[in-house]
Protein backbone atom coordinates (compact mmCIF):
# COMPACT_ATOMS: atom_id res chain seq x y z
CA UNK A 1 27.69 12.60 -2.96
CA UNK A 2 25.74 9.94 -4.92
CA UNK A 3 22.76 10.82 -6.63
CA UNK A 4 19.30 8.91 -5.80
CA UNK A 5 19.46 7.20 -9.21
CA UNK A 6 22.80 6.03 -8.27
CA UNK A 7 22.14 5.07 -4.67
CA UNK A 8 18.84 3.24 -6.14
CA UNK A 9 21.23 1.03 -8.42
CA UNK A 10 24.11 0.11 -6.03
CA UNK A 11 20.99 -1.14 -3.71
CA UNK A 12 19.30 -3.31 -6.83
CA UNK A 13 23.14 -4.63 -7.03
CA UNK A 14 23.79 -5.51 -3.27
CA UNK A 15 20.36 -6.80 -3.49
CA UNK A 16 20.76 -9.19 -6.26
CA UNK A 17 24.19 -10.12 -4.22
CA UNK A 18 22.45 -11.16 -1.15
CA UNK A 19 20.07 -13.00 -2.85
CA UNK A 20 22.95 -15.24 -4.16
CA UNK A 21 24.63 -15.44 -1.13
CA UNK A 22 21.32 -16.53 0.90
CA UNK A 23 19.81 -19.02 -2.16
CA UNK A 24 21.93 -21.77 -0.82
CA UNK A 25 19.97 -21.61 2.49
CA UNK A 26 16.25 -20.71 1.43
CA UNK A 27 14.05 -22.63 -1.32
CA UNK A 28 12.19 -20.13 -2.19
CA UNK A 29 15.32 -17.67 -2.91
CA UNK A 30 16.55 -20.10 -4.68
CA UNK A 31 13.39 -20.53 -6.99
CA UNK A 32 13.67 -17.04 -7.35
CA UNK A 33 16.76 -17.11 -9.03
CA UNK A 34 16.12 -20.23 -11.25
CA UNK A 35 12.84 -18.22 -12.25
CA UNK A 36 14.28 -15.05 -13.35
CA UNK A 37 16.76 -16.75 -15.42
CA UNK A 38 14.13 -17.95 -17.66
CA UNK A 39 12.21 -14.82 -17.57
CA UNK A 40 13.47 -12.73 -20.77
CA UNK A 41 13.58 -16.33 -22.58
CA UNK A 42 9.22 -16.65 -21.87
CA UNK A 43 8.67 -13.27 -23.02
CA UNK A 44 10.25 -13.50 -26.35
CA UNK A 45 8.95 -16.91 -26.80
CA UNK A 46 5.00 -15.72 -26.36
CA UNK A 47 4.78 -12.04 -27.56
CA UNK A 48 5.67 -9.96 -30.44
CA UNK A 49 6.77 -6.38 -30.04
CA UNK A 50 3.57 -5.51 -31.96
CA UNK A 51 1.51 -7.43 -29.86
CA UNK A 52 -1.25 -5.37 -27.48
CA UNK A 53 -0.18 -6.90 -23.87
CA UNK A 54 -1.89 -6.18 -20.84
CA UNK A 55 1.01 -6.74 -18.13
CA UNK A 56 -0.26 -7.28 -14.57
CA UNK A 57 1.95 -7.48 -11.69
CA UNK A 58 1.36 -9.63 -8.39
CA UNK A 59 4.16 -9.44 -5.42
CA UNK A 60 2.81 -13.47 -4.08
CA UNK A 61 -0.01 -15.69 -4.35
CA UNK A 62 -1.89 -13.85 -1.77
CA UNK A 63 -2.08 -10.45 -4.20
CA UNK A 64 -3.00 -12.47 -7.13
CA UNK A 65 -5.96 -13.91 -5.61
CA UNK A 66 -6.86 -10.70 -4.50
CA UNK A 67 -6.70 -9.47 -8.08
CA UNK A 68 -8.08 -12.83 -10.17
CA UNK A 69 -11.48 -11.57 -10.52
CA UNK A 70 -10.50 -8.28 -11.87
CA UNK A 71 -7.94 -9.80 -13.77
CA UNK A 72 -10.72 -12.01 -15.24
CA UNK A 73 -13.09 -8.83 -15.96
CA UNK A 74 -9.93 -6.82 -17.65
CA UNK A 75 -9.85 -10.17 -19.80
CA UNK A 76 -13.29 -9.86 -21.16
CA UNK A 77 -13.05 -5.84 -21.28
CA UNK A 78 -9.90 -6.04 -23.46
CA UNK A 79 -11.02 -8.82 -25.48
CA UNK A 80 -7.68 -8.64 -28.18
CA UNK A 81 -5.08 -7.69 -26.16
CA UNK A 82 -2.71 -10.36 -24.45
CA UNK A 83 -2.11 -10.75 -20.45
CA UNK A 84 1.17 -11.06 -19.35
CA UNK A 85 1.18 -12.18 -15.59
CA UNK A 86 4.24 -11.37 -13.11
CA UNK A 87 5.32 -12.33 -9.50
CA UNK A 88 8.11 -11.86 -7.03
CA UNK A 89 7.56 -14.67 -5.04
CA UNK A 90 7.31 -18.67 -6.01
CA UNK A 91 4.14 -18.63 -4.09
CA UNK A 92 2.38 -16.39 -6.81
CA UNK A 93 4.49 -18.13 -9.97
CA UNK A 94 3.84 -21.81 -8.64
CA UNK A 95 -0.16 -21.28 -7.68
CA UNK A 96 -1.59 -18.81 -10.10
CA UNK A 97 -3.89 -20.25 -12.96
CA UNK A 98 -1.34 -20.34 -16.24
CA UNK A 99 -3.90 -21.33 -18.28
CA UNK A 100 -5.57 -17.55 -17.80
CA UNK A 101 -2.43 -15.55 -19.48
CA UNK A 102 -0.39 -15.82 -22.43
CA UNK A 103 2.70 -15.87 -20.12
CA UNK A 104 3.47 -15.46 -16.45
CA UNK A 105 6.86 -14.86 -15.29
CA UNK A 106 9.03 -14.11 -12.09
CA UNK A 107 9.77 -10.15 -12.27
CA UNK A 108 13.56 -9.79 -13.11
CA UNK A 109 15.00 -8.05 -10.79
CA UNK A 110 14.71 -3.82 -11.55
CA UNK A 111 17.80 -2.86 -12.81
CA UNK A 112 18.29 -0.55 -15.34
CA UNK A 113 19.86 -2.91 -18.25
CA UNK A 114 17.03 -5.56 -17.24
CA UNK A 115 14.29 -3.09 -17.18
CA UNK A 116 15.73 -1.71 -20.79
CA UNK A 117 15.48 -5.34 -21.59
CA UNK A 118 12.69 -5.85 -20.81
CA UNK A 119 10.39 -2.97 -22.17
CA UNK A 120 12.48 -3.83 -25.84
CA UNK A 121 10.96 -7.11 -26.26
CA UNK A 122 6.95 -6.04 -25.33
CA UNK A 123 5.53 -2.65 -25.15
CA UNK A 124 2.42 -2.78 -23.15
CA UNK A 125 -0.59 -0.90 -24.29
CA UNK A 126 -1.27 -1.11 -19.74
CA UNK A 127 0.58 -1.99 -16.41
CA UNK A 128 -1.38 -2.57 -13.25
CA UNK A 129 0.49 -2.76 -10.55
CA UNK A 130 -1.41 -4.63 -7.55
CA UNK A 131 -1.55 -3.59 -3.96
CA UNK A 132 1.38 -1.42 -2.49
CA UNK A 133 3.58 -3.00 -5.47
CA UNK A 134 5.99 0.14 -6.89
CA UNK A 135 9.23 -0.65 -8.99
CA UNK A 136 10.51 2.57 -9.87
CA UNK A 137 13.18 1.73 -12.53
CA UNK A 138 9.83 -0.82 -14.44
CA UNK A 139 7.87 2.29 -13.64
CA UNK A 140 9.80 5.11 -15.32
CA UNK A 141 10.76 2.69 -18.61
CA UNK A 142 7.00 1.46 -18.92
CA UNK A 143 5.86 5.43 -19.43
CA UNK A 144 9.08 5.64 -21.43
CA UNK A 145 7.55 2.93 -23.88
CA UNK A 146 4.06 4.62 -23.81
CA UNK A 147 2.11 1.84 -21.29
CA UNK A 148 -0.39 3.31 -19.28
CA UNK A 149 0.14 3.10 -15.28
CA UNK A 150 -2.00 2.07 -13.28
CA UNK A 151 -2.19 0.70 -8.90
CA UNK A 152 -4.66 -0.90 -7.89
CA UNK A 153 -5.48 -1.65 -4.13
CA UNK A 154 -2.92 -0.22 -2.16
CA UNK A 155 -2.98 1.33 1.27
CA UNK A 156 -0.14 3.66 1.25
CA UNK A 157 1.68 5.42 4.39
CA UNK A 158 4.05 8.66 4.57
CA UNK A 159 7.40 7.42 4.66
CA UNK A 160 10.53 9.59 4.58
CA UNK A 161 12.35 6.15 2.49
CA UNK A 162 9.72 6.95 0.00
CA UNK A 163 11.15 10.03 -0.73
CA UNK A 164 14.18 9.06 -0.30
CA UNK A 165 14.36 6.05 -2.54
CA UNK A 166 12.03 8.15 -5.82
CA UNK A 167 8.94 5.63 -5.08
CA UNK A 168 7.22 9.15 -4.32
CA UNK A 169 9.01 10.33 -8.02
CA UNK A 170 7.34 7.01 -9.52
CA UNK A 171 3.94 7.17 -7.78
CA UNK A 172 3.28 10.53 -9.45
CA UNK A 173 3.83 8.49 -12.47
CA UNK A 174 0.92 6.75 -12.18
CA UNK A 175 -2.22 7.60 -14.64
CA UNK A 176 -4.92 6.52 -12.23
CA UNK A 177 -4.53 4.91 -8.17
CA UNK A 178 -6.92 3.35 -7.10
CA UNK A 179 -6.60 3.22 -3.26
CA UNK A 180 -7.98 1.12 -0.10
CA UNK A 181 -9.26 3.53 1.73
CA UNK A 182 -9.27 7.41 2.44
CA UNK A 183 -6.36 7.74 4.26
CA UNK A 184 -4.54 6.84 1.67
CA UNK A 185 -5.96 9.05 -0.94
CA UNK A 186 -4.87 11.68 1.07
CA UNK A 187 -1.26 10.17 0.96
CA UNK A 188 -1.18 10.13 -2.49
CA UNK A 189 -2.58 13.97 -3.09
CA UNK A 190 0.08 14.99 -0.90
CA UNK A 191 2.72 13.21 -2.66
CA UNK A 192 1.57 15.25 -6.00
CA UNK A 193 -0.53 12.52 -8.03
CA UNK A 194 -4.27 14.20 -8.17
CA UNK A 195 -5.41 11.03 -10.05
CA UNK A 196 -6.53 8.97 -7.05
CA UNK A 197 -10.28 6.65 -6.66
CA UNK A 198 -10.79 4.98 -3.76
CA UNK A 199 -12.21 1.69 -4.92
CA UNK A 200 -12.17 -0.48 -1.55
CA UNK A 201 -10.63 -3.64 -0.97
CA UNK A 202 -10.63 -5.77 -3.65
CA UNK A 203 -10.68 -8.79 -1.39
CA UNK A 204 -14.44 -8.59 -0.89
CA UNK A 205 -15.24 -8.84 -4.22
CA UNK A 206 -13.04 -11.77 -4.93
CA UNK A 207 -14.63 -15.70 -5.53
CA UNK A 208 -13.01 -18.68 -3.96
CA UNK A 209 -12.86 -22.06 -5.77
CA UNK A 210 -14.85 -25.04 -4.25
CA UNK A 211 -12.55 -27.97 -4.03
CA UNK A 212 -12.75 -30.73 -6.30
CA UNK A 213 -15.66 -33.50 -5.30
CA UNK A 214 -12.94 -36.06 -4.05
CA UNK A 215 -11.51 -33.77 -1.48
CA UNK A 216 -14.77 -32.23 -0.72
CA UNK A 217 -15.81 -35.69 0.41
CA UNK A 218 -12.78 -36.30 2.42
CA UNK A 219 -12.87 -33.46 4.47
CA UNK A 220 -16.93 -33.86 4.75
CA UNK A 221 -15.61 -37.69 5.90
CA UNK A 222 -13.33 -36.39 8.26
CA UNK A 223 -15.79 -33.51 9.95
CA UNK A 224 -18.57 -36.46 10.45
CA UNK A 225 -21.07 -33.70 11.05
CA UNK A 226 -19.59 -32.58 14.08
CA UNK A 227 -18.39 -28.79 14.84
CA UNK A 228 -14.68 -28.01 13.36
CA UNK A 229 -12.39 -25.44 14.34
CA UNK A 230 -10.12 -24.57 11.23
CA UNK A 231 -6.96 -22.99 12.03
CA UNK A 232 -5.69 -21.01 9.16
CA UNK A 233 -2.12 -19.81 8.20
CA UNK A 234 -1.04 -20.61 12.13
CA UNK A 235 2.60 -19.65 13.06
CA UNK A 236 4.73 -20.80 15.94
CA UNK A 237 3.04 -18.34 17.85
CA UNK A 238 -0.50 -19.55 17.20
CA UNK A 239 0.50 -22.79 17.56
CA UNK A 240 2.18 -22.60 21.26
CA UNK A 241 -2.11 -21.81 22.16
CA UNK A 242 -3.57 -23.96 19.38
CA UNK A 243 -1.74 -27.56 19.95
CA UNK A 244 -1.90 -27.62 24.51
CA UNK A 245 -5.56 -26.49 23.51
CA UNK A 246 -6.04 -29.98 20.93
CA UNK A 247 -4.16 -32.03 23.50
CA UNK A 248 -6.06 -30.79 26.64
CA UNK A 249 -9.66 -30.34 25.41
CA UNK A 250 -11.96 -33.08 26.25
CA UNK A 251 -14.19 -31.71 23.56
CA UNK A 252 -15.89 -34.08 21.09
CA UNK A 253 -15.01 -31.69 18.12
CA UNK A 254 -12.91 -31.74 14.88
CA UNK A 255 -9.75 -29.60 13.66
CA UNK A 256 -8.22 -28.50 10.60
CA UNK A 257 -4.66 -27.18 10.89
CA UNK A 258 -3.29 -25.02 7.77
CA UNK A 259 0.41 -23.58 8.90
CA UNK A 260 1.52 -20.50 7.03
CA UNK A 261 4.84 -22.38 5.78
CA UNK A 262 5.11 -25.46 4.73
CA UNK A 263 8.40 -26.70 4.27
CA UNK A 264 8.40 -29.25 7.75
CA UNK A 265 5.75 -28.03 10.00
CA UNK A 266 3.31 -30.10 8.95
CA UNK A 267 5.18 -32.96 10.16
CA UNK A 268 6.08 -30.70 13.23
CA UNK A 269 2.89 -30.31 14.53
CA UNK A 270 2.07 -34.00 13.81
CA UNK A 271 4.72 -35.32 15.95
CA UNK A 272 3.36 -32.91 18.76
CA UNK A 273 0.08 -33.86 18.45
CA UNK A 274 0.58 -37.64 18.47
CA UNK A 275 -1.78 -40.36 16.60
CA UNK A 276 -4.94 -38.41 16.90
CA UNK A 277 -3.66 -36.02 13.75
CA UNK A 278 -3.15 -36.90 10.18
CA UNK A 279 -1.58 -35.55 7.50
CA UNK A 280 -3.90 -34.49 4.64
CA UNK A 281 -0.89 -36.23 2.12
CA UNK A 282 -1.34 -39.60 3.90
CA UNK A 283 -4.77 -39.89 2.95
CA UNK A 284 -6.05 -42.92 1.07
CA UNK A 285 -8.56 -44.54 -0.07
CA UNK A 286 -8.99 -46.87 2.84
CA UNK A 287 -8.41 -44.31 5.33
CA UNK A 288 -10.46 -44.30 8.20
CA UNK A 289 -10.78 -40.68 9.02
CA UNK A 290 -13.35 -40.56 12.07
CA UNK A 291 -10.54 -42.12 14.01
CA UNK A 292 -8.78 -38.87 13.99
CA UNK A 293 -9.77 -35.49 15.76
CA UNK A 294 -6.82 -33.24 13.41
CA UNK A 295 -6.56 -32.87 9.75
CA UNK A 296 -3.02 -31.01 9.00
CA UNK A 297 -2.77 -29.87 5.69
CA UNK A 298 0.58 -29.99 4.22
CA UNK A 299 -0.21 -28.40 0.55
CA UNK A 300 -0.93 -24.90 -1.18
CA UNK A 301 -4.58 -23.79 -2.37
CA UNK A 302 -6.96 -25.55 0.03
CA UNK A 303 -7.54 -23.41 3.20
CA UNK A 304 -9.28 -20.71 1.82
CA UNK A 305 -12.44 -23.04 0.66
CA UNK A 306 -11.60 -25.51 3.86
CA UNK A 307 -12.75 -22.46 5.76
CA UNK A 308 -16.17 -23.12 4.81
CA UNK A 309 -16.48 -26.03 6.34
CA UNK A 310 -15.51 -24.64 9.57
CA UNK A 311 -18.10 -24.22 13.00
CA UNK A 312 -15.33 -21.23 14.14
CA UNK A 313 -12.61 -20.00 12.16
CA UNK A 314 -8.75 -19.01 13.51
CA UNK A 315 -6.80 -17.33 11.34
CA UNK A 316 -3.25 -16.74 12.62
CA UNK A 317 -0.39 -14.29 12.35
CA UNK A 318 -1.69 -12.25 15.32
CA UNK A 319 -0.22 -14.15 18.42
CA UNK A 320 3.20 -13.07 17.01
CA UNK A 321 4.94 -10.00 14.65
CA UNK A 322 4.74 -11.72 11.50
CA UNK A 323 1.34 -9.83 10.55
CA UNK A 324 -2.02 -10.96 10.67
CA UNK A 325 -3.40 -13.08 7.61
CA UNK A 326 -6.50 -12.90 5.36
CA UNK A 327 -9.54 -12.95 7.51
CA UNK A 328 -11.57 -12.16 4.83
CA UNK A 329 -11.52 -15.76 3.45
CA UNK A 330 -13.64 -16.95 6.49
CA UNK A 331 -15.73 -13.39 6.17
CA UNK A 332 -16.54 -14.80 2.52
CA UNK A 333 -18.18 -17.41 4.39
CA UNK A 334 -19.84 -16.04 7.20
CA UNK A 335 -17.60 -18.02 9.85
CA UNK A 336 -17.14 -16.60 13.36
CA UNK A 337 -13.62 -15.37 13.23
CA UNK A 338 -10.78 -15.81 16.20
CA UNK A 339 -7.87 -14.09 15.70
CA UNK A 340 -4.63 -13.06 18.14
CA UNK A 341 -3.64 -9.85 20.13
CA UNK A 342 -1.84 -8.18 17.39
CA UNK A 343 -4.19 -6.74 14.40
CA UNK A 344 -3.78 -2.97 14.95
CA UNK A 345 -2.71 -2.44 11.37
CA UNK A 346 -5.43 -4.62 10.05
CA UNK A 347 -8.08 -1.98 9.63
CA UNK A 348 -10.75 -4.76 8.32
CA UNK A 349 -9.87 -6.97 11.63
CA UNK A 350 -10.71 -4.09 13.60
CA UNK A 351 -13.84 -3.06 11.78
CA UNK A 352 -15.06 -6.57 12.06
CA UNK A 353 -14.22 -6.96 16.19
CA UNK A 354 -16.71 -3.67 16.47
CA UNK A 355 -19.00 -5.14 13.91
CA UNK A 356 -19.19 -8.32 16.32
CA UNK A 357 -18.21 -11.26 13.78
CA UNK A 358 -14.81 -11.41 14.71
CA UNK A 359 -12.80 -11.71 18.45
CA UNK A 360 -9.41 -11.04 19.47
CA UNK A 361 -8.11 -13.48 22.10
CA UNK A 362 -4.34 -12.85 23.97
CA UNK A 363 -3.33 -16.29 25.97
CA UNK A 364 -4.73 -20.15 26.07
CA UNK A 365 -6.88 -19.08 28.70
CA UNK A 366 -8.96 -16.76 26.20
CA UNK A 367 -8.60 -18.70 23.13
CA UNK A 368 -10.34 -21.85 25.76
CA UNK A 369 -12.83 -19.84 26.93
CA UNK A 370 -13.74 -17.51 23.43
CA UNK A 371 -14.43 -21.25 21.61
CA UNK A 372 -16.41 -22.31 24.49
CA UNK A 373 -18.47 -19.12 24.09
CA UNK A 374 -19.23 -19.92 20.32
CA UNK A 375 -19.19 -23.34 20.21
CA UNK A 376 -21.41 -23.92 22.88
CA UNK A 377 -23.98 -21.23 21.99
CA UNK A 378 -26.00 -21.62 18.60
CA UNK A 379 -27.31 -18.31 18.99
CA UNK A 380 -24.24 -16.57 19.14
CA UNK A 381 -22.59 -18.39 15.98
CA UNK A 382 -26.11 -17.52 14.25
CA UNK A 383 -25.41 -13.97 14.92
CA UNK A 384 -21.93 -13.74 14.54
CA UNK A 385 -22.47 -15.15 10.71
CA UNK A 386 -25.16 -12.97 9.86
CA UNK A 387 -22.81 -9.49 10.88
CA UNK A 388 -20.28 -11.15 9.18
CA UNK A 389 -22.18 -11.85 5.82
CA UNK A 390 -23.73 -7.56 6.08
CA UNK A 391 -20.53 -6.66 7.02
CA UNK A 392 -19.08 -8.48 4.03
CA UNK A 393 -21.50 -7.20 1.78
CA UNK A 394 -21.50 -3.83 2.90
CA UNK A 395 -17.81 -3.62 1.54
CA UNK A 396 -18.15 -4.77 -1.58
CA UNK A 397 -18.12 -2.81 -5.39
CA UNK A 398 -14.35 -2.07 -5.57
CA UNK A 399 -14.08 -4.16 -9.18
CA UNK A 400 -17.04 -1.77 -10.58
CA UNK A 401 -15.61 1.33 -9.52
CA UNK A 402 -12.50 0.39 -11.39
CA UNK A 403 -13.92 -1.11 -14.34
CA UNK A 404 -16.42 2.19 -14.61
CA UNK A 405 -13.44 4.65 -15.01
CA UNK A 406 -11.19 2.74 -16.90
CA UNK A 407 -10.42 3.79 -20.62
């Protein structure tokens, strides 16, 4: 019978097969791969082995702006060490701020040679791994090599694959967890690491970037000062509600559409939504905007400051199984949230549907009738923000707590 260790590495190596096999037919697979091949080349390039490195690793975009402002705090805390950024996804590598680190890189992928590799050309004084992020071949040669361990932010289940596959082995690894919530602390006790703060969600202490004055005024030109409904990270699934509801409404109101993917849905939902919608792309200068009632935007980085701009924010993922997206962008902003049926293992969606700032809507019928309800009632939006804003301040403090017990 293989052993784990052996079963972990013909996985990492059918793994690393697949992704080959599927590049051809995905983008971002295939950015992957590009990415990783200059990975080993970056690191040599801009540290020394001698060098005190901070090495912080993100799965996507999403955890990295989740982490930035703690990232930004370790920065000034550990004033003469250097940060070395990684990602899994081209969504983290493409978006993050490169200026911030000395070097950002995809994560090659965790075999044993690479890992090896790896922890001979830097030897990190610390490794913070963010969210539910746990590599255990990276894990067990970072201790090897003397780096301090550290996860931040994760919300952690019992999982028989866990055991099965030593990420229970690496989590007791860890020097300090830092967890989302409870529940998870208990998780971690059981699993034999003792060394667990829960710190919160890191999410409400994050800052979003304003947009730049040009695009400020273009959206500001294309709102007019009438009520917007900004649909964020929409699926297919949101979108079979969201685009009969834009077509059908007679309402004199404004709407910002920001699909999850990219890649042609922009131009998708364009074509179904005819010459009232525009593409945020085909913009210029000269561009009339008040003649449109839909503002589609077909690029990376924007929604989560759009959503201030919004009378009612939707933030999809929940009409289908994909998972429900960040709704604390909107929360940020003290927007009346909409979201889908499907937000069960979303414990901040729930909190915030008993709290009162947020509703869950199943069908076109309830998504028609739940903006009527808001838009249509001034009191009700009033209210709605200000349980959102004490809810979102209620929940913040996760940085300090992490900052406080760090050596």
């Amino acid at each position: 019978m293989f052993k784990i260790c052996n079963i972990n590495s013909l996985l990492i190596k059918i793994f690393e097969a697949l992704l080959y096999c599927f590049a051809p037919f995905s983008k971002k697979i295939e950015k992957g791969i590009i990415g990783r091949k200059n990975s080993f080349k970056q690191l040599k390039s801009a540290f020394n082995k001698s060098d005190n490195i901070i090495h912080i690793h993100c799965a996507s975009h999403g955890e990295y702006l989740m982490a930035k402002k703690l990232i930004l705090n370790l920065k000034e805390k550990f004033k003469n060490h250097k940060f070395l950024l990684s990602f899994i996804s081209p969504s983290g590598y493409e978006n993050s701020e490169k200026d911030f680190f000395d070097c950002v890189i995809y994560l090659p992928i965790a075999s044993k040679k690479n890992c090896i590799r790896f922890y001979n050309i830097i030897n990190p004084k610390a490794t913070f791994f963010i969210k539910n992020e746990v590599w255990p071949n990276f894990i067990k040669y970072a201790k090897l090599n003397g780096s301090m361990l550290y996860s931040i932010g994760g919300n952690f289940k019992n999982s028989f694959l866990k055991r099965f596959f030593k990420i229970n082995s690496s989590i007791k690894q860890f020097d300090k967890i830092y967890t989302l919530n409870d529940e998870s602390k208990k998780v971690i006790e059981n699993i034999g690491n003792n060394n667990v703060i829960v710190c919160g969600d890191l999410r409400f202490d994050a800052d979003i970037s304003k947009l730049n004055k040009q695009t400020s005024k273009t959206i500001n030109s294309f709102i007019d000062d009438k009520s917007c409904i900004v649909f964020g990270s929409t699926w297919r699934e949101d979108e079979k509600l969201i685009l009969p509801y834009i077509n059908n409404t007679k309402r004199k109101i404004k709407y910002i559409i920001a699909p999850h993917e990219i890649s042609d849905n922009p131009q998708r939902i364009k074509k179904e939504l005819g010459s009232k919608s525009i593409l945020f792309s085909e913009i210029e200068s000269k561009t009339n905007l008040k003649e449109f009632s839909c503002l589609i935007i077909d690029n990376i980085g924007m929604l989560s400051y759009i959503y201030s701009y919004s009378t009612i924010a939707y933030v999809g993922g929940g009409m289908g199984r994909k998972g429900l997206h960040n709704t604390l962008e909107p929360a940020y902003f003290s927007k009346p949230i909409i979201i889908g049926r499907n937000y069960k293992n979303f414990e901040e969606a729930a909190e915030m549907i008993e709290n009162g700032n947020m509703k869950s809507i199943s069908n076109y019928d309830e998504l028609s009738y739940t903006v009527k309800s808001i838009i249509d009632d001034k009191n009700l939006q009033q209210e709605m923000s200000e349980k959102c804003k004490a809810y979102f301040n209620k929940n913040k403090g996760a940085i300090k707590i992490i900052l406080k017990s760090l050596k």
